[in-house]
C-alpha atoms as a PDB file:
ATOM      1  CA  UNK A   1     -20.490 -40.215  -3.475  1.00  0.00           C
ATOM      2  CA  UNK A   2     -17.657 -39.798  -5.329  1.00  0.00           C
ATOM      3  CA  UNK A   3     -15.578 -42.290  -7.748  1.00  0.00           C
ATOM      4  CA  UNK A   4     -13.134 -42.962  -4.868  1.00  0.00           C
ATOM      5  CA  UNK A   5     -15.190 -44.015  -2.376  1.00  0.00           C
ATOM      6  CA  UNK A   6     -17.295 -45.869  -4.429  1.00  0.00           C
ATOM      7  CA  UNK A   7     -15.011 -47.767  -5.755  1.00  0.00           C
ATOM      8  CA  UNK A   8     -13.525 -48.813  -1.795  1.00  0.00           C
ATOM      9  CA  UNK A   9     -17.223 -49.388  -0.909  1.00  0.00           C
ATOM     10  CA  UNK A  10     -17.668 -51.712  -4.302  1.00  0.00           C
ATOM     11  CA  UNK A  11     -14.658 -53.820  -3.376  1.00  0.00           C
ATOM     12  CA  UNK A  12     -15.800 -53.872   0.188  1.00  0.00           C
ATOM     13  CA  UNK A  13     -18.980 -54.812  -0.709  1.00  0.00           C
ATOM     14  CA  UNK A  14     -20.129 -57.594   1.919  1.00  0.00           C
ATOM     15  CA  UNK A  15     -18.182 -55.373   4.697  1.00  0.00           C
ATOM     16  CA  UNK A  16     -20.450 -54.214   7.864  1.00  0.00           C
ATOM     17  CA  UNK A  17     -18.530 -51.058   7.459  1.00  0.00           C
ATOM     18  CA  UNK A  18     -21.156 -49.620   4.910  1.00  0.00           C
ATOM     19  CA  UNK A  19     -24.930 -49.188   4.755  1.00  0.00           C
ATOM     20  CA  UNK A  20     -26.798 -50.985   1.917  1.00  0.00           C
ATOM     21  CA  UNK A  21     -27.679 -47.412   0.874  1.00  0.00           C
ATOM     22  CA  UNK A  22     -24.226 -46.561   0.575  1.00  0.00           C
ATOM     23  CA  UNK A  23     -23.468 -50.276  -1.242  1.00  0.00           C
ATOM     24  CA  UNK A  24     -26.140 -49.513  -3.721  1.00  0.00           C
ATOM     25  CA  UNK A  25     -24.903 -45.664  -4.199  1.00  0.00           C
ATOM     26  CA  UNK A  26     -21.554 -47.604  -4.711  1.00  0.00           C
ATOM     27  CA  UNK A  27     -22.871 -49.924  -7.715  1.00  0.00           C
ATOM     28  CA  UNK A  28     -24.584 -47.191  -9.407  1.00  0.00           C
ATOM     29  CA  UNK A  29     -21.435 -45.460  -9.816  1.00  0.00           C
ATOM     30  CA  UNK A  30     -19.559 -47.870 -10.637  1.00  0.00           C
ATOM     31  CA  UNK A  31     -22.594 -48.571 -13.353  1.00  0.00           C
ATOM     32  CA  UNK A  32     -21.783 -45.067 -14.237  1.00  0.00           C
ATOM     33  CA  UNK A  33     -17.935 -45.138 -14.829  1.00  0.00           C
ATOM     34  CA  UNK A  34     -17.208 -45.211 -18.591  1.00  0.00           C
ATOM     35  CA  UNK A  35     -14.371 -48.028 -18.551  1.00  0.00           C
ATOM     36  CA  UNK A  36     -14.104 -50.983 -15.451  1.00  0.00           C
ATOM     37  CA  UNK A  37     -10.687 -51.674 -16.431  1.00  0.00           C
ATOM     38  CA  UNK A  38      -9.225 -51.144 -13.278  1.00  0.00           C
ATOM     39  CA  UNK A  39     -12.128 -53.266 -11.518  1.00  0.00           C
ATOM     40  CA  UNK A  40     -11.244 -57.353 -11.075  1.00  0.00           C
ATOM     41  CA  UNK A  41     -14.203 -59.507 -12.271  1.00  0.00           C
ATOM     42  CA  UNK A  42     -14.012 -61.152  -9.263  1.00  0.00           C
ATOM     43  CA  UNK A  43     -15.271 -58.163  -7.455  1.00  0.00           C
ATOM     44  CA  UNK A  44     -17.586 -57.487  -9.833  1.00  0.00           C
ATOM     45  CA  UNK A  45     -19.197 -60.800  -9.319  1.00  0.00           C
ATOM     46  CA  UNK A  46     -19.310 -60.331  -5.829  1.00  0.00           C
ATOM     47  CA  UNK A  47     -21.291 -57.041  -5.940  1.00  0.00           C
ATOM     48  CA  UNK A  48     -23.402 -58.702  -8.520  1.00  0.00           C
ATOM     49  CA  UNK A  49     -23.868 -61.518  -6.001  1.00  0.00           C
ATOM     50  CA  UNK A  50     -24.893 -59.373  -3.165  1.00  0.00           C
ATOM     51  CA  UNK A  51     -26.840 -57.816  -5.241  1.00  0.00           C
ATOM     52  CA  UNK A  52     -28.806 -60.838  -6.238  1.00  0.00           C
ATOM     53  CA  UNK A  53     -28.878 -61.854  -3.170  1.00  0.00           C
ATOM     54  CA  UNK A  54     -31.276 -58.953  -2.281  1.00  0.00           C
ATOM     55  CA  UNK A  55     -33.452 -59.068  -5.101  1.00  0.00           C
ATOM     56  CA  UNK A  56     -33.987 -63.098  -5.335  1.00  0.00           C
ATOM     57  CA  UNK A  57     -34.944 -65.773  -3.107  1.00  0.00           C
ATOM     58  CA  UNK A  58     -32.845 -69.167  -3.982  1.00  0.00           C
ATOM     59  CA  UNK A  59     -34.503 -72.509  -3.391  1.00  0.00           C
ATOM     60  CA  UNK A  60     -31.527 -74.256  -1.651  1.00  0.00           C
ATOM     61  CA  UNK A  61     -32.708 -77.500  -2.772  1.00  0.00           C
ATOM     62  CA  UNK A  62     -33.214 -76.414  -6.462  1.00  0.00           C
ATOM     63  CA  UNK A  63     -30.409 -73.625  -7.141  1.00  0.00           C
ATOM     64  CA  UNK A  64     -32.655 -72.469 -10.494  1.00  0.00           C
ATOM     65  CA  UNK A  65     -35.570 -72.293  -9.093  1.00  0.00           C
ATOM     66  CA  UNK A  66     -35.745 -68.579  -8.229  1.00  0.00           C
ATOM     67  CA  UNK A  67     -38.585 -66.329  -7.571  1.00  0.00           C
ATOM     68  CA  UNK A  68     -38.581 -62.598  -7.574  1.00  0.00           C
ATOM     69  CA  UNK A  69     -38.623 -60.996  -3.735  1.00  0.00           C
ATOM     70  CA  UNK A  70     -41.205 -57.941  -5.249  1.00  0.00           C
ATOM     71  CA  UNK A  71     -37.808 -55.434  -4.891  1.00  0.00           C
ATOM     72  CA  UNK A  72     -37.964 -55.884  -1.170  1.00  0.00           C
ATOM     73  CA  UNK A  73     -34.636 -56.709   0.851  1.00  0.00           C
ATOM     74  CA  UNK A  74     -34.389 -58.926   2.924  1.00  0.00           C
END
């Protein structure tokens, strides 16, 4: 995937328009990019978040409780 698109998919990230394989291509080159200057840390917190969403399971009634989902999505 190339910067370009990666970057569109990263800011899109909760958008039905692209597979979770192409969200997580999208995060590892953004991981990849030597500066993330041109990046908002709001959308970098929102990739983060759907990324934690996929790795964690939150206890709604205890928000730090977590427990590890074994790398499985859900």
């Amino acid at each position: 995937m190339n910067i370009g698109k990666a970057q569109a998919v990263f800011e899109q990230i909760r958008s039905d328009k692209y597979s979770e394989t192409e969200k997580l291509q999208a995060i590892w080159a953004v991981l990849e990019m030597p500066t993330h200057n041109g990046i908002k840390k709001d959308t970098i917190l929102e990739a983060f978040r759907w990324l934690f969403e996929r790795a964690v399971e939150v206890d709604d009634e205890v928000p730090e409780t977590v427990s590890v989902d074994g790398g499985n999505s859900r």
